[in-house]
Protein backbone atom coordinates (compact mmCIF):
# COMPACT_ATOMS: atom_id res chain seq x y z
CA UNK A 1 62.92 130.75 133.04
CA UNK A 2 61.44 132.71 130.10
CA UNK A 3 57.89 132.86 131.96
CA UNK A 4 59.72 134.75 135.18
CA UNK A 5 61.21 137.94 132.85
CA UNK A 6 59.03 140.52 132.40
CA UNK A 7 60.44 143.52 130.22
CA UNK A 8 58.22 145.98 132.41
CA UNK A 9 59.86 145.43 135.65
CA UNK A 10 63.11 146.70 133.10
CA UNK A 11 62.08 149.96 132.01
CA UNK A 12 60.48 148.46 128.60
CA UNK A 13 57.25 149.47 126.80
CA UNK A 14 55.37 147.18 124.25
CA UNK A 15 55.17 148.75 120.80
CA UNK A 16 51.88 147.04 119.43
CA UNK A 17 52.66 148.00 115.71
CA UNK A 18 56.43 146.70 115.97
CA UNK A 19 55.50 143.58 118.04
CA UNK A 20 58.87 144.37 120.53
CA UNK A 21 60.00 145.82 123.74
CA UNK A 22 61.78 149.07 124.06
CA UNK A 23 63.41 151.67 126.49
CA UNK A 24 64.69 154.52 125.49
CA UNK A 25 68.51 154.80 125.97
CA UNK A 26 70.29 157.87 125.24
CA UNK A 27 69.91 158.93 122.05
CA UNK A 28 68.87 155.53 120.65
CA UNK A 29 66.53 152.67 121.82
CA UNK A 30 67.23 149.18 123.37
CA UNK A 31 65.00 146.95 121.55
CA UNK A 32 63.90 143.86 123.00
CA UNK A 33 61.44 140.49 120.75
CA UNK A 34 60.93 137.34 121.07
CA UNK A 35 62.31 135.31 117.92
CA UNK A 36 59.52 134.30 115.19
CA UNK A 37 61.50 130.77 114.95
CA UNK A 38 61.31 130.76 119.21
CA UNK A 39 59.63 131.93 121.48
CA UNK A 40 62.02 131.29 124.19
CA UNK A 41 64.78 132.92 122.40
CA UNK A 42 65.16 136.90 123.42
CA UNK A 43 66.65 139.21 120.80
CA UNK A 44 68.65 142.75 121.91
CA UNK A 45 69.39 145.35 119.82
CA UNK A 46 70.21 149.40 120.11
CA UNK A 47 68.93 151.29 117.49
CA UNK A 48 70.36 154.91 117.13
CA UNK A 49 68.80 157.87 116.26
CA UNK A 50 70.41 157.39 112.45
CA UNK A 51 68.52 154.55 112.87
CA UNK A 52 71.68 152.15 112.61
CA UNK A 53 71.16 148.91 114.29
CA UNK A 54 73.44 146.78 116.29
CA UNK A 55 72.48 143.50 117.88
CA UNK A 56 73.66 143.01 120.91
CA UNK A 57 72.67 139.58 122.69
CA UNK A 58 70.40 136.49 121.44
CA UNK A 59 69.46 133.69 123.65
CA UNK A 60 67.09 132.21 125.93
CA UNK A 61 69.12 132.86 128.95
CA UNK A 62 67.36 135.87 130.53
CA UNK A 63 70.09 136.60 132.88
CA UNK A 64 72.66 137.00 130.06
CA UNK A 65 70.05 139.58 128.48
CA UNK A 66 69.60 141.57 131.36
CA UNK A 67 73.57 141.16 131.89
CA UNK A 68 73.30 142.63 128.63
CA UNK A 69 71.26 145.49 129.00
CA UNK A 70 73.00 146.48 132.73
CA UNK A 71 76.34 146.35 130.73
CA UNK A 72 74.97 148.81 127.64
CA UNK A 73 73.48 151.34 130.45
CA UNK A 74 76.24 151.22 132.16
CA UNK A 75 79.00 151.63 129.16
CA UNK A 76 76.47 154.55 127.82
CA UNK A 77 76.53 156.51 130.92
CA UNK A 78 80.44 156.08 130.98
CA UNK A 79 80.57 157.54 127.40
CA UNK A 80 78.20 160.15 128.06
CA UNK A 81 80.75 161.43 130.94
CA UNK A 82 83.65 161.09 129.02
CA UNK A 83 82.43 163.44 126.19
């Protein structure tokens, strides 16, 4: 399953110096590795502009982390209209 997600097709750019995925996201960044320990494991994170982290999903499902990343988008974009 891992070999069939691609962070591209998501919106993600490879940051060689960080060795991780990100997308931009508001006024933060969705931040998307592979675990040191595992390469099959995904990690997800937001990372504001403070620079405050908060993890979000870790597995080696790839549907739950793009579950994941849908549901952040989508819960961003609801706060962003509600302010």
């Amino acid at each position: 399953m891992i070999g069939e997600f691609d962070p591209k097709d998501h919106g993600f750019y490879y940051d060689d110096d960080k060795q991780e995925w990100i997308k931009l996201c508001g006024s933060g960044e969705l931040i998307l590795y592979t675990k040191l320990t595992s390469w099959n494991t995904w990690s997800l994170s937001h990372v504001d502009k403070e620079d405050n982290q908060v993890f979000l999903a870790e597995t080696d499902d790839t549907e739950i982390i793009l579950q994941n990343i849908k549901q952040y988008q989508r819960d961003y974009k609801i706060d962003e209209i509600l302010s």
